[in-house]
C-alpha atoms as a PDB file:
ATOM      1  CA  UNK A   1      65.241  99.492  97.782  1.00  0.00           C
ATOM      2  CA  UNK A   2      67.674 100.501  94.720  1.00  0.00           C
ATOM      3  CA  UNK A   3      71.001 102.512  96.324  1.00  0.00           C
ATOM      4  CA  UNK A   4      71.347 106.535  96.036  1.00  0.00           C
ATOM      5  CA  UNK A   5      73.014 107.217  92.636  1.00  0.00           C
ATOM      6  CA  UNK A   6      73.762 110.571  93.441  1.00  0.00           C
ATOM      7  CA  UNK A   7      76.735 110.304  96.037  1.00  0.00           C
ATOM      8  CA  UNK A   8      79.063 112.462  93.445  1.00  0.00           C
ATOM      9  CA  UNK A   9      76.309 115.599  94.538  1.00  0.00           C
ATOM     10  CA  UNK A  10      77.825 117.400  97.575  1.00  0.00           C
ATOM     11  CA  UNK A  11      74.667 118.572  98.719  1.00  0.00           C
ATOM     12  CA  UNK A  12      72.099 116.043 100.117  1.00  0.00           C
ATOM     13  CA  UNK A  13      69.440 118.036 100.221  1.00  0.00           C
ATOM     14  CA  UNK A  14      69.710 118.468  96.292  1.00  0.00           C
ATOM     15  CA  UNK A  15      70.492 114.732  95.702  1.00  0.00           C
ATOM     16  CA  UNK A  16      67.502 113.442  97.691  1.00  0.00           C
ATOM     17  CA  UNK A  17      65.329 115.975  95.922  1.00  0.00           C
ATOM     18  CA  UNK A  18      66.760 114.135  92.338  1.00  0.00           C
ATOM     19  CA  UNK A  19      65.768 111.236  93.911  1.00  0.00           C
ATOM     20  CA  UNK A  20      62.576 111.364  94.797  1.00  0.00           C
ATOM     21  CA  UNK A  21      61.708 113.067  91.597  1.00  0.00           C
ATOM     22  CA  UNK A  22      62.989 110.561  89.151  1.00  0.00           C
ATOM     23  CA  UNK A  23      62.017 107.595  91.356  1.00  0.00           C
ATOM     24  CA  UNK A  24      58.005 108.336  91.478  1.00  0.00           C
ATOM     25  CA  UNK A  25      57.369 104.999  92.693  1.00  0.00           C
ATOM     26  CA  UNK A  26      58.757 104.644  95.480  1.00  0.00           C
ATOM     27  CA  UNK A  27      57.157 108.310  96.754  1.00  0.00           C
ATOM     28  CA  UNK A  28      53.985 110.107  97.690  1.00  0.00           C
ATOM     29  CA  UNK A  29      53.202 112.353  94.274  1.00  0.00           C
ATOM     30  CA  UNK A  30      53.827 115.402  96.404  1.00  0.00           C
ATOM     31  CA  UNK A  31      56.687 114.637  98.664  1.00  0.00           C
ATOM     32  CA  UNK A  32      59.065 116.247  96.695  1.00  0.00           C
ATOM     33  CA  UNK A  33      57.693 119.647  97.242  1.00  0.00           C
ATOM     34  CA  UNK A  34      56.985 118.866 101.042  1.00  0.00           C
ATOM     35  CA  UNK A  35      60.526 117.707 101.203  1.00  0.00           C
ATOM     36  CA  UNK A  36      61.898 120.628  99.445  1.00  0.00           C
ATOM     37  CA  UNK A  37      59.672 122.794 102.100  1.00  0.00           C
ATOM     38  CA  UNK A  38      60.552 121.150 105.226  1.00  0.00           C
ATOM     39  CA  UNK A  39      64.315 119.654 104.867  1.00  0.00           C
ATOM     40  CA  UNK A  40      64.787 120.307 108.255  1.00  0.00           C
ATOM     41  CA  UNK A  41      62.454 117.534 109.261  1.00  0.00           C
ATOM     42  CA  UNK A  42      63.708 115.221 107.048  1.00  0.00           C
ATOM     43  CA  UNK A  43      67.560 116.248 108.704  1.00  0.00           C
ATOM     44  CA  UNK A  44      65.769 115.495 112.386  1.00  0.00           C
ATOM     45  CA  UNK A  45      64.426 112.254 111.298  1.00  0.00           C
ATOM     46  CA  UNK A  46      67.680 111.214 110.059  1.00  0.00           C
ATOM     47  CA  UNK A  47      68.952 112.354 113.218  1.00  0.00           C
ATOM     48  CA  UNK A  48      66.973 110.575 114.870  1.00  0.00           C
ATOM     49  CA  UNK A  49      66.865 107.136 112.861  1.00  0.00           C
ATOM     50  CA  UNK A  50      70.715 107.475 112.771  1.00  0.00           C
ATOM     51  CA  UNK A  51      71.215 107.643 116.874  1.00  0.00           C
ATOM     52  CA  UNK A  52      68.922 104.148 116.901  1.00  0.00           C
ATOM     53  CA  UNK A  53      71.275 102.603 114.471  1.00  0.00           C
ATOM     54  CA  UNK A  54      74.182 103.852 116.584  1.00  0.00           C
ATOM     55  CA  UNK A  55      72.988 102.002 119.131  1.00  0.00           C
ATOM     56  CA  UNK A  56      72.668  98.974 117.658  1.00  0.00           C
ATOM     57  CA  UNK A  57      69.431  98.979 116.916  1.00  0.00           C
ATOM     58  CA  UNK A  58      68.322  97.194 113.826  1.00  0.00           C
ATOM     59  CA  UNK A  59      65.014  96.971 113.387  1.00  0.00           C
ATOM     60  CA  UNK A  60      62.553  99.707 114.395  1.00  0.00           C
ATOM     61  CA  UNK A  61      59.604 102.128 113.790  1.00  0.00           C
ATOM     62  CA  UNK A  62      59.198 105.059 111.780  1.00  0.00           C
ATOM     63  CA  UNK A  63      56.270 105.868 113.735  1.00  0.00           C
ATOM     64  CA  UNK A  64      58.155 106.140 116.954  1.00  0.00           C
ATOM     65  CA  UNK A  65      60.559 108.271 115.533  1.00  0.00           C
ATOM     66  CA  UNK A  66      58.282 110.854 114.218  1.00  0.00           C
ATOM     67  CA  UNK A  67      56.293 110.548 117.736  1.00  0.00           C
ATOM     68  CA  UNK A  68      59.776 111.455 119.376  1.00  0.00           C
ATOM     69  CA  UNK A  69      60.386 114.505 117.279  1.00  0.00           C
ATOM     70  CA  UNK A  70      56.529 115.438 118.361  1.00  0.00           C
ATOM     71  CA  UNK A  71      57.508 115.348 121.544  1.00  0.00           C
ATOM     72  CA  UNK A  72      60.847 117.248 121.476  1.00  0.00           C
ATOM     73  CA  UNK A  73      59.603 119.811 119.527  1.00  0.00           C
ATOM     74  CA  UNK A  74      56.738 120.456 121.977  1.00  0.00           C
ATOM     75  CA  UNK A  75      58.851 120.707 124.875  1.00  0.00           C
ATOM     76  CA  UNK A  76      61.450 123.163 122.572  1.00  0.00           C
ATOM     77  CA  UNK A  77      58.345 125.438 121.227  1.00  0.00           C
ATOM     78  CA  UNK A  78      55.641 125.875 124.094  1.00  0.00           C
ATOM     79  CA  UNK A  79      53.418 127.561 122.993  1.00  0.00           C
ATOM     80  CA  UNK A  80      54.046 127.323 119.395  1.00  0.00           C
ATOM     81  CA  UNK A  81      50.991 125.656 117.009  1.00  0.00           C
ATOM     82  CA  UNK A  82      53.757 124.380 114.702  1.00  0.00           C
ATOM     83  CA  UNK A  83      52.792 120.791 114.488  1.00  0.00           C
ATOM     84  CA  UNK A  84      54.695 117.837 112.727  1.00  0.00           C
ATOM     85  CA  UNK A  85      52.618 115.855 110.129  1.00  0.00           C
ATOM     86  CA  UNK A  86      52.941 111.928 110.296  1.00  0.00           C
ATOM     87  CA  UNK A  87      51.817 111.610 106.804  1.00  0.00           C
ATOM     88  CA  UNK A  88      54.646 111.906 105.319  1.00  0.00           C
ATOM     89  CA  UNK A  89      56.527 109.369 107.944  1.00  0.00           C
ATOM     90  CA  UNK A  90      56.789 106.726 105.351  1.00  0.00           C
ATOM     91  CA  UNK A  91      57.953 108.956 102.503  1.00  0.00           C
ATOM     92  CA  UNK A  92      60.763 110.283 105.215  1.00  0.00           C
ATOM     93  CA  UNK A  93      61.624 106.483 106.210  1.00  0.00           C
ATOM     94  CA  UNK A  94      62.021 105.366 102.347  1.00  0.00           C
ATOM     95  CA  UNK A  95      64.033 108.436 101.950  1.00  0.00           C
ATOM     96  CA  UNK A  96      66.392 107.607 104.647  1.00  0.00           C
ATOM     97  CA  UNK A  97      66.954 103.833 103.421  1.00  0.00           C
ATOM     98  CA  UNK A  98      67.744 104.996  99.813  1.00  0.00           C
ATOM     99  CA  UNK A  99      70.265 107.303 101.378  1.00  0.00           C
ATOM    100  CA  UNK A 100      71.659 104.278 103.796  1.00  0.00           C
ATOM    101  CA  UNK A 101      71.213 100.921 101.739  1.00  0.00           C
ATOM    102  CA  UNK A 102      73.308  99.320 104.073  1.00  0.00           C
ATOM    103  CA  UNK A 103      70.494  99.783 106.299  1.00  0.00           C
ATOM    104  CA  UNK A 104      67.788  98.225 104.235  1.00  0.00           C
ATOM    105  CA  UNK A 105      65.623  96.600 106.505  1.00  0.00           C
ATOM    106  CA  UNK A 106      65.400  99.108 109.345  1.00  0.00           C
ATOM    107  CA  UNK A 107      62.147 100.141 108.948  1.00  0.00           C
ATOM    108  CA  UNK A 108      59.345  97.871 107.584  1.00  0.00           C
ATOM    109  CA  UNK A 109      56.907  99.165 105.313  1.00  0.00           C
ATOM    110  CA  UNK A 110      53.313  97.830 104.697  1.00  0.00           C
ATOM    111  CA  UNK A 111      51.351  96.805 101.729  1.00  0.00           C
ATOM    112  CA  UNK A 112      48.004  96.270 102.343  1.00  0.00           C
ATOM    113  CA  UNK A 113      47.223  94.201 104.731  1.00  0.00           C
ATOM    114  CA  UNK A 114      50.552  92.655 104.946  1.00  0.00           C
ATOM    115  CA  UNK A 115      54.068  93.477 106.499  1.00  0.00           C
ATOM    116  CA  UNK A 116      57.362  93.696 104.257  1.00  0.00           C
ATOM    117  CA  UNK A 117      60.661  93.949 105.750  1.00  0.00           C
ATOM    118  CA  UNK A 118      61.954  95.702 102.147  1.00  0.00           C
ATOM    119  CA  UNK A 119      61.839  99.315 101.037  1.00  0.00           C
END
């Protein structure tokens, strides 16, 4: 996965958004408008994905982090039909390697049929 060229920006949400727009390969077409909508998922996920590598952690799933936010957020908002979309899960995972290349590796993506430990 190619590094974050956008450290000079101060504001990560505005630098991930360049990102994703000029790197249309590596995204869903409409990610960066989801992204743009729903930063605050993307900061959870991070969260999230962060406290794993904290721990040492260095290989894990995407999956299981979105399934964790699920979770939290149901026990935060009972009640509440505010429901987290995993479609986007690999979009947020690729996101969060470009922004940590030193952590290339962390989550595996597939193609196809096949597994590949690379962003």
């Amino acid at each position: 996965m190619n590094q974050l060229p956008l450290d000079f920006i101060p504001d990560r949400k505005r630098a991930a958004l360049i990102y994703v727009e000029t790197r249309p390969e590596l995204f869903r077409k409409d990610f960066a408008v989801h992204l743009a909508d729903n930063w605050h998922v993307y900061e959870a996920f991070a969260r999230e994905a962060d406290k794993v590598w904290a721990r040492g952690q260095r290989h894990y799933s995407a999956r299981t982090v979105i399934e964790v936010l699920r979770h939290e957020s149901a026990l935060r908002e009972s009640g509440s039909e505010w429901k987290l979309n995993d479609w986007w899960t690999k979009d947020l995972a690729r996101l969060w390697i470009c922004m940590h290349p030193e952590r290339d590796g962390f989550f595996e993506f597939r193609n196809g049929q096949s597994a590949v430990r690379a962003a």
